[in-house]
Structure formats: C-alpha cells, structure tokens
PDB file of N, CA and C in Angstrom:
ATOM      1  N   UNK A   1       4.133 -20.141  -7.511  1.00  0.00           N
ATOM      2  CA  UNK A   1       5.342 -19.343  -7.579  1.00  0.00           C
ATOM      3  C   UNK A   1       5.490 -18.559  -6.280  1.00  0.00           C
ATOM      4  N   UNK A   2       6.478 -18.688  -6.038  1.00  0.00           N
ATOM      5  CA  UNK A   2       6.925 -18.143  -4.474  1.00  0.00           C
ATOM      6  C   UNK A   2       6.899 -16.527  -4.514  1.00  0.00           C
ATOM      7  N   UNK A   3       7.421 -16.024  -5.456  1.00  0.00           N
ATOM      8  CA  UNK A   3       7.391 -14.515  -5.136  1.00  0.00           C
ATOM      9  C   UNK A   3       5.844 -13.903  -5.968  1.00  0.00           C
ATOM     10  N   UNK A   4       4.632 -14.675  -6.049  1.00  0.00           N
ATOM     11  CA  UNK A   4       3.002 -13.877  -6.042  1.00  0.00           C
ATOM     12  C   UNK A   4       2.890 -13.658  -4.307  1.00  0.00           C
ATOM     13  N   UNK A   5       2.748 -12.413  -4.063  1.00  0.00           N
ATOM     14  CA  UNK A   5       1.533 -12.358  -2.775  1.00  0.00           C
ATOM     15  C   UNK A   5       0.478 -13.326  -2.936  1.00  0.00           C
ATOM     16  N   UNK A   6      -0.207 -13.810  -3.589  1.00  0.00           N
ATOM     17  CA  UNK A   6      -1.218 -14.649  -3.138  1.00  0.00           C
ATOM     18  C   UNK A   6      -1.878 -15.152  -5.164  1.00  0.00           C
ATOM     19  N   UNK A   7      -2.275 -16.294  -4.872  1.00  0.00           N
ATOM     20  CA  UNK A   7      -2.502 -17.095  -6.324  1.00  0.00           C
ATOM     21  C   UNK A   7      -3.169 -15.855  -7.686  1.00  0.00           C
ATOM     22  N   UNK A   8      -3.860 -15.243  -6.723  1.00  0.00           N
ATOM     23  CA  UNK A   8      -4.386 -14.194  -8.076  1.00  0.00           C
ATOM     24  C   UNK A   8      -4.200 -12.672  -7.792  1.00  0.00           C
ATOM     25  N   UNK A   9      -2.687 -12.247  -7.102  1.00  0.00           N
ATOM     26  CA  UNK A   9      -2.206 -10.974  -6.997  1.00  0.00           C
ATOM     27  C   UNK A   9      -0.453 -11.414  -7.066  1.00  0.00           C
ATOM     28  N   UNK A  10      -0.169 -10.156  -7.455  1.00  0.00           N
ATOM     29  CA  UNK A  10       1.267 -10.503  -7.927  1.00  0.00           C
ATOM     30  C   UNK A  10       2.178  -9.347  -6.978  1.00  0.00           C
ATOM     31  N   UNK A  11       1.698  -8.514  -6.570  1.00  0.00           N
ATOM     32  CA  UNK A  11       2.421  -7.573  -5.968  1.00  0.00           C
ATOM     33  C   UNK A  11       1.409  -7.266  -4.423  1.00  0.00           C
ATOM     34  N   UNK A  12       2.264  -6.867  -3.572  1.00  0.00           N
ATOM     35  CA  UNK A  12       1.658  -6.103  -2.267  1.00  0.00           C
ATOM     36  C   UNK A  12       0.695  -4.969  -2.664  1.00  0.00           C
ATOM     37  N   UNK A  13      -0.065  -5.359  -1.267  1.00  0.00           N
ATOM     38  CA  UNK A  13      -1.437  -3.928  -1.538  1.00  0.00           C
ATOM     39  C   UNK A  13      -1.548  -2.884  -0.657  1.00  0.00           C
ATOM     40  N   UNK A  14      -0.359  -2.797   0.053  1.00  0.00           N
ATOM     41  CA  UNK A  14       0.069  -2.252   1.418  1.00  0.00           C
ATOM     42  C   UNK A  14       1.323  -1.265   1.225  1.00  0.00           C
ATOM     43  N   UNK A  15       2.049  -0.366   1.099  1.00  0.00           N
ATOM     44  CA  UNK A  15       3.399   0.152   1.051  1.00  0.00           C
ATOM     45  C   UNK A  15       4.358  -0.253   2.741  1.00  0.00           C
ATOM     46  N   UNK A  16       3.724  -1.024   3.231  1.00  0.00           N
ATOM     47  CA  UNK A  16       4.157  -1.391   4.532  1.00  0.00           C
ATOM     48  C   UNK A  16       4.848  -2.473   4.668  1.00  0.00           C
ATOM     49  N   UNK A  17       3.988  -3.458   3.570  1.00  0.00           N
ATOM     50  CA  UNK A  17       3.547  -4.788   3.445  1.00  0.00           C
ATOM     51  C   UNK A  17       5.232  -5.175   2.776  1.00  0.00           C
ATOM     52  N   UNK A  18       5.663  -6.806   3.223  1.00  0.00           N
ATOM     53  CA  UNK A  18       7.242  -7.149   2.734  1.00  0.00           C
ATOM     54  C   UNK A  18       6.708  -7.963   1.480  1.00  0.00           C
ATOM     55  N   UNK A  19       7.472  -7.876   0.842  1.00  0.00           N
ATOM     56  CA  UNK A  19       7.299  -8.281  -0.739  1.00  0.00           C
ATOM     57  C   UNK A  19       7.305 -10.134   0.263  1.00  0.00           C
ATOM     58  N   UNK A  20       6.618 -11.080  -0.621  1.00  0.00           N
ATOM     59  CA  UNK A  20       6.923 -12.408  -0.280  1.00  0.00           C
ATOM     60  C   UNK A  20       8.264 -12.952  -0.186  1.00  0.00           C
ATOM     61  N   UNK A  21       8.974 -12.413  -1.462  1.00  0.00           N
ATOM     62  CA  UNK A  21       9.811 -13.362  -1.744  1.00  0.00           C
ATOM     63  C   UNK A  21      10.947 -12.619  -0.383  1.00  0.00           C
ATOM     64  N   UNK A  22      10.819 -11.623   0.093  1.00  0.00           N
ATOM     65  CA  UNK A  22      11.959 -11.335   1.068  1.00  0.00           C
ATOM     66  C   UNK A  22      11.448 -11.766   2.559  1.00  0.00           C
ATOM     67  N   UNK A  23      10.433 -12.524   3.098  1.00  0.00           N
ATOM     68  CA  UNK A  23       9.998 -12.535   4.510  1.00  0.00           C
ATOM     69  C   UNK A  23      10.780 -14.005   4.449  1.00  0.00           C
ATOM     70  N   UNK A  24      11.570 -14.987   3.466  1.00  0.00           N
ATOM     71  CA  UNK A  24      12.340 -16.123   3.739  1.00  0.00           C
ATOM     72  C   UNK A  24      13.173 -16.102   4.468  1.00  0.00           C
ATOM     73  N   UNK A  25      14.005 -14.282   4.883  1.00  0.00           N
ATOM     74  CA  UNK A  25      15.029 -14.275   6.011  1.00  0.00           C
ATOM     75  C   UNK A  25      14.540 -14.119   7.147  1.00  0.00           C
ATOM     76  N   UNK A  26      13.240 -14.076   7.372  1.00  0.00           N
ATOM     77  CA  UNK A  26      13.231 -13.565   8.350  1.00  0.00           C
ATOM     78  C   UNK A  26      12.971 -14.523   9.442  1.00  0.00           C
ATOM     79  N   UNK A  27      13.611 -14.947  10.926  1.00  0.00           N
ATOM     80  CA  UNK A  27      13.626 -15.873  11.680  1.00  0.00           C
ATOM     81  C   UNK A  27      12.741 -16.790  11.936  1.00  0.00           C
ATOM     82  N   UNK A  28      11.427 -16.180  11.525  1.00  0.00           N
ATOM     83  CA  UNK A  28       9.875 -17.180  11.646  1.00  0.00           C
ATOM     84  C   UNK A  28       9.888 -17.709  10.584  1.00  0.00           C
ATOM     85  N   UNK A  29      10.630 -18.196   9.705  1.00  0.00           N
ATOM     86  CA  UNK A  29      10.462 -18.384   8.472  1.00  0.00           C
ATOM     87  C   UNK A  29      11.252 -19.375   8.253  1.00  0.00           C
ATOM     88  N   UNK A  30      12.657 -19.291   8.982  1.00  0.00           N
ATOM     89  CA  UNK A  30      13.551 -20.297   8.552  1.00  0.00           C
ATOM     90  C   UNK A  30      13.268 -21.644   8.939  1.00  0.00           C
ATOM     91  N   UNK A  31      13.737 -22.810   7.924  1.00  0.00           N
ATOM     92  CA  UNK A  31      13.795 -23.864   8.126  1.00  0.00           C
ATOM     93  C   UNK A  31      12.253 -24.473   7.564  1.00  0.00           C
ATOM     94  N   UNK A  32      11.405 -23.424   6.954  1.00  0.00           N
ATOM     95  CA  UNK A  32       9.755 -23.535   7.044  1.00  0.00           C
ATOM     96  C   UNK A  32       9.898 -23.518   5.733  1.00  0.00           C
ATOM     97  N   UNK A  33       9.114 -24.789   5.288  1.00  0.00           N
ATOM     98  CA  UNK A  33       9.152 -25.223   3.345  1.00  0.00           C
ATOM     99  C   UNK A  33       7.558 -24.352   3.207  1.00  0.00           C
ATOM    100  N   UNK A  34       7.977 -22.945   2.612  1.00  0.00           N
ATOM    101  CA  UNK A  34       6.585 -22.059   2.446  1.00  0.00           C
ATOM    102  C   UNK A  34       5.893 -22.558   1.584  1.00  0.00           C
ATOM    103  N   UNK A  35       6.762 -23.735   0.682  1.00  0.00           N
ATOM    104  CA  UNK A  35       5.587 -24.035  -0.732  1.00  0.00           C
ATOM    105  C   UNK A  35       4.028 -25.022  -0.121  1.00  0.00           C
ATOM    106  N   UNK A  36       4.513 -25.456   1.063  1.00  0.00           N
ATOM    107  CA  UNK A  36       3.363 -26.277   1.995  1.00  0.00           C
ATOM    108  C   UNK A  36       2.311 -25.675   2.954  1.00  0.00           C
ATOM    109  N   UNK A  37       2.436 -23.678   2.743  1.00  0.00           N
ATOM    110  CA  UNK A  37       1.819 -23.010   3.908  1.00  0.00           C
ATOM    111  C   UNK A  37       0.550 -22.533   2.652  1.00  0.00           C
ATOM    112  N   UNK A  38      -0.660 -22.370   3.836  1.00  0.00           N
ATOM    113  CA  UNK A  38      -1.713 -21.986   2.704  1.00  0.00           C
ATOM    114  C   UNK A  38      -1.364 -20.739   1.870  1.00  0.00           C
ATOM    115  N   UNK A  39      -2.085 -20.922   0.593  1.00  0.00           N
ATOM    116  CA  UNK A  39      -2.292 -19.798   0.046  1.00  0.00           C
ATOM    117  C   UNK A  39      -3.333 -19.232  -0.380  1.00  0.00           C
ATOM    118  N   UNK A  40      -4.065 -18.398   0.509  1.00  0.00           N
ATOM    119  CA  UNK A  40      -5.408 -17.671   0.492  1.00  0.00           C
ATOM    120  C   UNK A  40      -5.563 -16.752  -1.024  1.00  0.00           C
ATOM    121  N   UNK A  41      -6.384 -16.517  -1.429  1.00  0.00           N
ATOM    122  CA  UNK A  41      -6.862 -15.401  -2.300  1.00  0.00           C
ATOM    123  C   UNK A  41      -6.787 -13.677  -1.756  1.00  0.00           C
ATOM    124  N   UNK A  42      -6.120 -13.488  -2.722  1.00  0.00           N
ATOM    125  CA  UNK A  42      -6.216 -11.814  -2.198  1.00  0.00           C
ATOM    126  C   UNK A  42      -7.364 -11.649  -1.791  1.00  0.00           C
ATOM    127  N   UNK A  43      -8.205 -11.337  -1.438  1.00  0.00           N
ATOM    128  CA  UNK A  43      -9.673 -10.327  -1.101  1.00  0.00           C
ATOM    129  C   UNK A  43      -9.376  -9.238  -1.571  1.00  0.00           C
ATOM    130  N   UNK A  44      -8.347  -8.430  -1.722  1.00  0.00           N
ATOM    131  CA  UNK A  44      -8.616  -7.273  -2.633  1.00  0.00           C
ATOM    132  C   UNK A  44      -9.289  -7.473  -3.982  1.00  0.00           C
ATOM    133  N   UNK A  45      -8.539  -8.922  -4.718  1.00  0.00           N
ATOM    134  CA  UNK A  45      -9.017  -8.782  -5.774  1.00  0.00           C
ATOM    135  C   UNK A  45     -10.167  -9.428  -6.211  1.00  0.00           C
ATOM    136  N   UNK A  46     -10.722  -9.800  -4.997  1.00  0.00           N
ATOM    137  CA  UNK A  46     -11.886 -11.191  -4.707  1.00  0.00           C
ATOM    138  C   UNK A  46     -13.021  -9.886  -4.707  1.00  0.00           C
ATOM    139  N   UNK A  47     -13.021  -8.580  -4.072  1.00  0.00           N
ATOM    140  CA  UNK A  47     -13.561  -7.841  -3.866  1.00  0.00           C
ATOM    141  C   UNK A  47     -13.801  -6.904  -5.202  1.00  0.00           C
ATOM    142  N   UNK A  48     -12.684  -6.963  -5.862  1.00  0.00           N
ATOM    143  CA  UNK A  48     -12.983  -5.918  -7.137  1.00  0.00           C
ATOM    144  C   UNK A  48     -13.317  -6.578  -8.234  1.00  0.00           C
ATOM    145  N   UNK A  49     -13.974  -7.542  -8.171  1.00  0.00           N
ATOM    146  CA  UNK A  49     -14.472  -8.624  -9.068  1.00  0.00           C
ATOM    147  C   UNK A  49     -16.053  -8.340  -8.801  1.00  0.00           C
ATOM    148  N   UNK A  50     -16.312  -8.176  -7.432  1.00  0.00           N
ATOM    149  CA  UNK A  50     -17.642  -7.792  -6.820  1.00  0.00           C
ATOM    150  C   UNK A  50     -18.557  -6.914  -7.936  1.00  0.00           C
ATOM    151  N   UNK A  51     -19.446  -6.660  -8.530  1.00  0.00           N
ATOM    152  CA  UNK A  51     -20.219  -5.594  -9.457  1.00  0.00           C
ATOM    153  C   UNK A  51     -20.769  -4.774  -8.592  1.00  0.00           C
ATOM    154  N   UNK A  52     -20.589  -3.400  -9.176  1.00  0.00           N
ATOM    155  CA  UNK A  52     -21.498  -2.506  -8.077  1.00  0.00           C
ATOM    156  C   UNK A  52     -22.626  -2.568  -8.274  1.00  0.00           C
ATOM    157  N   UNK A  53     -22.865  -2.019  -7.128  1.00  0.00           N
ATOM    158  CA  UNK A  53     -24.400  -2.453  -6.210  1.00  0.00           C
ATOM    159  C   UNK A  53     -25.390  -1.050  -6.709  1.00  0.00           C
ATOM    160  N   UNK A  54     -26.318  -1.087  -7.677  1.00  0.00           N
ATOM    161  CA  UNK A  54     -26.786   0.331  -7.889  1.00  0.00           C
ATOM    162  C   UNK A  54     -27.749   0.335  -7.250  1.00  0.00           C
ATOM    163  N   UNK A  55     -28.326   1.665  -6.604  1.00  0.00           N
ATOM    164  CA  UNK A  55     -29.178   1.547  -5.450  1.00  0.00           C
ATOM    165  C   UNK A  55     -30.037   2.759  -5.759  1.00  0.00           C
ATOM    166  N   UNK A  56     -31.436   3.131  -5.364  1.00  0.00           N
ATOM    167  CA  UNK A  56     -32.381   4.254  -6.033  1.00  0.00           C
ATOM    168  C   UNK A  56     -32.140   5.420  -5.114  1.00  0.00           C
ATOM    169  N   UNK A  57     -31.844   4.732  -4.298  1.00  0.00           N
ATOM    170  CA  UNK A  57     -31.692   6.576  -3.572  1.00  0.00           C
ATOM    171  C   UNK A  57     -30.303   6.981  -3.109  1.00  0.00           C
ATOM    172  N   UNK A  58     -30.305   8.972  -2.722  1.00  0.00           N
ATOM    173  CA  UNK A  58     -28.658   8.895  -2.493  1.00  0.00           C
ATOM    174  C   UNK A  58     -27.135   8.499  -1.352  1.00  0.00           C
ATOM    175  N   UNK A  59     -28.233   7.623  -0.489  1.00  0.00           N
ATOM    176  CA  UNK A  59     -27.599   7.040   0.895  1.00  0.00           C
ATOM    177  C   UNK A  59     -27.320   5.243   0.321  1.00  0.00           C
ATOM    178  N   UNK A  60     -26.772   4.911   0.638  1.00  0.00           N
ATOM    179  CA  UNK A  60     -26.365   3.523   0.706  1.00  0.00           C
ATOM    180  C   UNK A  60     -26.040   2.813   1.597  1.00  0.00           C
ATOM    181  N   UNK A  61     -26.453   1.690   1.788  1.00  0.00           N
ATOM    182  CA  UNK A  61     -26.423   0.794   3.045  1.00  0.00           C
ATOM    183  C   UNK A  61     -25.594  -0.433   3.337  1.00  0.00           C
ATOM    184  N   UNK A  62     -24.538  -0.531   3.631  1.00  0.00           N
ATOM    185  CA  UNK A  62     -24.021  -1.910   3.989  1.00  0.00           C
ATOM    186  C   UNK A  62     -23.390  -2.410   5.320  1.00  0.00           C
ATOM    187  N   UNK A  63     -23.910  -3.365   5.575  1.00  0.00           N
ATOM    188  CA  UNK A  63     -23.914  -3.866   6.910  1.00  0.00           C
ATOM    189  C   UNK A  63     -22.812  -5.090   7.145  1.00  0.00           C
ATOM    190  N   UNK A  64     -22.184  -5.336   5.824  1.00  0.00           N
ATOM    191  CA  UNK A  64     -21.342  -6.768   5.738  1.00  0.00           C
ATOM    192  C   UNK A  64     -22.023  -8.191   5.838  1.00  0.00           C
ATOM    193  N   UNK A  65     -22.926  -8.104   5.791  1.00  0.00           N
ATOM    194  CA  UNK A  65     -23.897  -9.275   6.029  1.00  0.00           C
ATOM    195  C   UNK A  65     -23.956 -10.461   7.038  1.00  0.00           C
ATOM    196  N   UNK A  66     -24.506 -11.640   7.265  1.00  0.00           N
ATOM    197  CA  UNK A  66     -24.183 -12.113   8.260  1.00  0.00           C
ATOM    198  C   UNK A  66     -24.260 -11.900   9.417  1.00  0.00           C
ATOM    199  N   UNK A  67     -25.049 -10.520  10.303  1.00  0.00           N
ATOM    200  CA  UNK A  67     -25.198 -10.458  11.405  1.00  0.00           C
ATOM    201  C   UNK A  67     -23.548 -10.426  12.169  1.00  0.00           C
ATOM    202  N   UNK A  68     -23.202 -11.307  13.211  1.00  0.00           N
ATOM    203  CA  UNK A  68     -22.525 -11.093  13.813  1.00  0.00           C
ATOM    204  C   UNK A  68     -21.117 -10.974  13.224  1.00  0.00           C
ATOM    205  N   UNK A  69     -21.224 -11.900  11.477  1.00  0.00           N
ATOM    206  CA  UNK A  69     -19.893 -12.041  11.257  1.00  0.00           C
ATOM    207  C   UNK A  69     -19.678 -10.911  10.264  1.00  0.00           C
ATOM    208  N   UNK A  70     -20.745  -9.964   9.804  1.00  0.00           N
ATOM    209  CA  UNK A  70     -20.529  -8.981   9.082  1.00  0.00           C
ATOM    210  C   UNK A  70     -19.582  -8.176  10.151  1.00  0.00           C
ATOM    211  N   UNK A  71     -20.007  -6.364   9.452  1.00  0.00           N
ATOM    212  CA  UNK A  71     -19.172  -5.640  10.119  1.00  0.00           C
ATOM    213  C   UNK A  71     -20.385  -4.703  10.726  1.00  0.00           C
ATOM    214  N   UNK A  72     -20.325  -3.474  11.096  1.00  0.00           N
ATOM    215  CA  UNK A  72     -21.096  -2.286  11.708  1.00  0.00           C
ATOM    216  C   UNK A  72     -21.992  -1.747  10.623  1.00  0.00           C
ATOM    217  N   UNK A  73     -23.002  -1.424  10.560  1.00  0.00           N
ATOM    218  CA  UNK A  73     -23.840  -0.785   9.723  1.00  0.00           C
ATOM    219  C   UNK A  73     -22.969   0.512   9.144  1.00  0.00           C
ATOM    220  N   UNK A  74     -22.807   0.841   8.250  1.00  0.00           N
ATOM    221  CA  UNK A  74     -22.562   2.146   7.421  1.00  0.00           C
ATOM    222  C   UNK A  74     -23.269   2.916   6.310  1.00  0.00           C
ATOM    223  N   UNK A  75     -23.346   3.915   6.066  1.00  0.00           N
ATOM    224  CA  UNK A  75     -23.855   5.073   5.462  1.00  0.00           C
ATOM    225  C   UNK A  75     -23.326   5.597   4.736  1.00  0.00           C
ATOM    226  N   UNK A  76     -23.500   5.432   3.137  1.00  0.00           N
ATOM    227  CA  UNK A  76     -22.762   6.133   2.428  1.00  0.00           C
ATOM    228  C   UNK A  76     -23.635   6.973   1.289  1.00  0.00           C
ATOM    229  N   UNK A  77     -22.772   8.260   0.987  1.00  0.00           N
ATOM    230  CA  UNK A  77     -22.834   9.406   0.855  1.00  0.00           C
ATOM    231  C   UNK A  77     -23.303   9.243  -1.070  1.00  0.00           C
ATOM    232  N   UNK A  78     -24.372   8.994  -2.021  1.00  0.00           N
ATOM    233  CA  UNK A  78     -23.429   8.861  -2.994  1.00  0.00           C
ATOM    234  C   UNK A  78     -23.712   9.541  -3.909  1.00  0.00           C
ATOM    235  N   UNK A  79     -24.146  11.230  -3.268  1.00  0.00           N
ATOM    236  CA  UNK A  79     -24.345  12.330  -4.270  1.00  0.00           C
ATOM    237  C   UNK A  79     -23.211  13.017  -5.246  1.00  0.00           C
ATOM    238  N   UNK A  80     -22.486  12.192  -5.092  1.00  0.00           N
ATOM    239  CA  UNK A  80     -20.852  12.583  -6.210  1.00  0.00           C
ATOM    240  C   UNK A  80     -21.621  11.950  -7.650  1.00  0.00           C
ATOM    241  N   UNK A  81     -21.980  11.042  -7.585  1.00  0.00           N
ATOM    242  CA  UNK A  81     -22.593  10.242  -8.997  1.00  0.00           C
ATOM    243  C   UNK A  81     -21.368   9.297  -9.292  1.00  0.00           C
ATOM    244  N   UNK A  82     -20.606   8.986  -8.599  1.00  0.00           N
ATOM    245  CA  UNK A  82     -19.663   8.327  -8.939  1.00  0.00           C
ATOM    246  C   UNK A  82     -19.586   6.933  -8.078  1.00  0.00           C
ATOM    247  N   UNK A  83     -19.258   5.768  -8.273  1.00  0.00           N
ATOM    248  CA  UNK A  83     -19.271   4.380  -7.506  1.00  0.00           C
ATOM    249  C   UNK A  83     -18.424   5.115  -6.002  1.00  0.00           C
ATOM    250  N   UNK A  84     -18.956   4.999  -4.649  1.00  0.00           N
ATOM    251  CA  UNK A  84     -18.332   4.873  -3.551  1.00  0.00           C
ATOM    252  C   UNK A  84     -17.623   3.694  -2.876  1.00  0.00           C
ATOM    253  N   UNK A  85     -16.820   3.324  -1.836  1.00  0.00           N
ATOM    254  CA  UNK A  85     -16.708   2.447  -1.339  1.00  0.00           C
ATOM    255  C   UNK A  85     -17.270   2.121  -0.006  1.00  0.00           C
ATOM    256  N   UNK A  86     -17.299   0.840   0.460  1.00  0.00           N
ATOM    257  CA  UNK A  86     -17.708   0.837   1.838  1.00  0.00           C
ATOM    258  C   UNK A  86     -16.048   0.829   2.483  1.00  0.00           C
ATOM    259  N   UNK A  87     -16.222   1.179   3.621  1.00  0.00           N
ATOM    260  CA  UNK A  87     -14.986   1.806   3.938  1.00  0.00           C
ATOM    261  C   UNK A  87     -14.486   0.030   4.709  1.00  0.00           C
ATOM    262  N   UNK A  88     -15.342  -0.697   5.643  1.00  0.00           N
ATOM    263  CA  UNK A  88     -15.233  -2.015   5.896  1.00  0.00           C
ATOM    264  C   UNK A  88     -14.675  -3.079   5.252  1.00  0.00           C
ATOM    265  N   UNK A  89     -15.384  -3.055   3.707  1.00  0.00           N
ATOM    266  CA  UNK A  89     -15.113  -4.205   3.491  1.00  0.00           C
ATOM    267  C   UNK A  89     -14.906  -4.253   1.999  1.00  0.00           C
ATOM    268  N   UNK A  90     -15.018  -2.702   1.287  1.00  0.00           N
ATOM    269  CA  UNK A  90     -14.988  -2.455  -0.259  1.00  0.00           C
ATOM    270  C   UNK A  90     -15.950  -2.443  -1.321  1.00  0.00           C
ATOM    271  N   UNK A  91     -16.915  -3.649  -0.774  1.00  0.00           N
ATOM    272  CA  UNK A  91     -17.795  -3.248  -1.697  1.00  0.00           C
ATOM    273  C   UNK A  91     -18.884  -1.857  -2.439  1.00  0.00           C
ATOM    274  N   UNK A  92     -18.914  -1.806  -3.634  1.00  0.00           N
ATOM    275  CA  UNK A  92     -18.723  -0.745  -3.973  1.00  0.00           C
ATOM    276  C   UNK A  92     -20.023  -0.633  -4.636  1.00  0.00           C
ATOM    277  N   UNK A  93     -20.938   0.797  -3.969  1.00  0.00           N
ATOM    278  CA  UNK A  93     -22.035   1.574  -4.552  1.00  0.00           C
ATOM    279  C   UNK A  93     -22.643   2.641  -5.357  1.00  0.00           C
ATOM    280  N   UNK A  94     -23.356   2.586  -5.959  1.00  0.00           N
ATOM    281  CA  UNK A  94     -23.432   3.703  -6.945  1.00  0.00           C
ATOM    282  C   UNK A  94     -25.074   4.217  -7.236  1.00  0.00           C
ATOM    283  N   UNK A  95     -25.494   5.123  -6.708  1.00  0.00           N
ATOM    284  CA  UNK A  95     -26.776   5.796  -7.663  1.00  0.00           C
ATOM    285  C   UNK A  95     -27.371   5.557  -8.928  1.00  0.00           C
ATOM    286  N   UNK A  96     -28.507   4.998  -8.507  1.00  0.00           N
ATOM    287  CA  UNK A  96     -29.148   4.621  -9.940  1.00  0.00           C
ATOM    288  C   UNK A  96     -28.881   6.096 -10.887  1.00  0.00           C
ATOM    289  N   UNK A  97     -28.354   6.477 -12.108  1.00  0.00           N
ATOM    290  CA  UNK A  97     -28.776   7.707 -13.016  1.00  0.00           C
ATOM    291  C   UNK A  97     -30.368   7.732 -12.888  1.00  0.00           C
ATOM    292  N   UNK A  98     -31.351   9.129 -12.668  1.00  0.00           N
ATOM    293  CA  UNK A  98     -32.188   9.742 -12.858  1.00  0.00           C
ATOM    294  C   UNK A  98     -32.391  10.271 -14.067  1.00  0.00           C
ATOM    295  N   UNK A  99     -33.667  10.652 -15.141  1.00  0.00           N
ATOM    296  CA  UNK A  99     -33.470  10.887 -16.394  1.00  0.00           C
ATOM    297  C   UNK A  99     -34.543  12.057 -16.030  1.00  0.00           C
ATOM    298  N   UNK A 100     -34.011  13.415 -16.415  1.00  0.00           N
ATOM    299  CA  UNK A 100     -35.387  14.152 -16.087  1.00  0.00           C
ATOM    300  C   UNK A 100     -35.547  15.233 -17.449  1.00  0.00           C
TER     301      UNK A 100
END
C-alpha cells in the first residue's frame, strides 16, 4: 500500500518527515512507478522489538557493534531505574533490580 511509510509502520516518525502518499508531486518522483522502489523496514520499529538489555551495574555500555560499522562508544546513566536509550542507535538499557 502506497500511503504505509514503510511495510511495518504506517505513519512518519519525524514531524519534518512528508507523509508518503504526498512526495508523488514532487519533481523527483514524477513519471517514477514507486510500487517498483525498495521498501525497507522501519528501524524504528525493528528497534523497539529489540528486548532490553538488563545489565548489573549503574553505567551501561553500547558501542553499536561491529567495530567500524557500529557507532562511538557511549555511557549511559541508568540510576533513574527506568529502561534508558542509547542515544545512536536506540537500543534500550535497564538496571538489574537489587533486593536488599
């Protein structure tokens, strides 16, 4: 269906972002049969499918994996007790609960 953003999202994830079904006017577009152009998977929602990552202590580590094709090492904070995000790439961390 022409007006999903992408096979398993139905709306934009951007307030920037042009709805699908309206980028058909736009000059790069014309004359171009879109039902033949790829259609990738959101990664937003490829990402929130991901399970969080519970980890024993209150820093968290993700590097994006892959070495060069990951992203920058990051540090996250996760004395809130609540799941954080990585700011890169989304995946999402959380503090083991302590029982004392």
């Amino acid at each position: 269906e022409l007006a999903q953003q992408a096979p398993n999202r139905e709306v934009t994830w951007t307030k920037s972002q042009r709805e699908r079904e309206d980028i058909v006017d736009d000059p790069r577009f014309v004359q171009m049969e879109l039902d033949g152009q790829p259609r990738p998977m959101a990664a937003i929602e490829l990402v929130a499918e991901e399970p969080v990552r519970i980890v024993d202590g209150r820093l968290a580590c993700c590097d994006g994996g892959d070495g060069a094709l990951g992203h920058p090492r990051v540090w996250i904070n996760l004395d809130e007790g609540k799941p954080e995000s990585c700011g890169y790439c989304g995946l999402r961390f959380e503090m083991k609960p302590h029982h004392h």
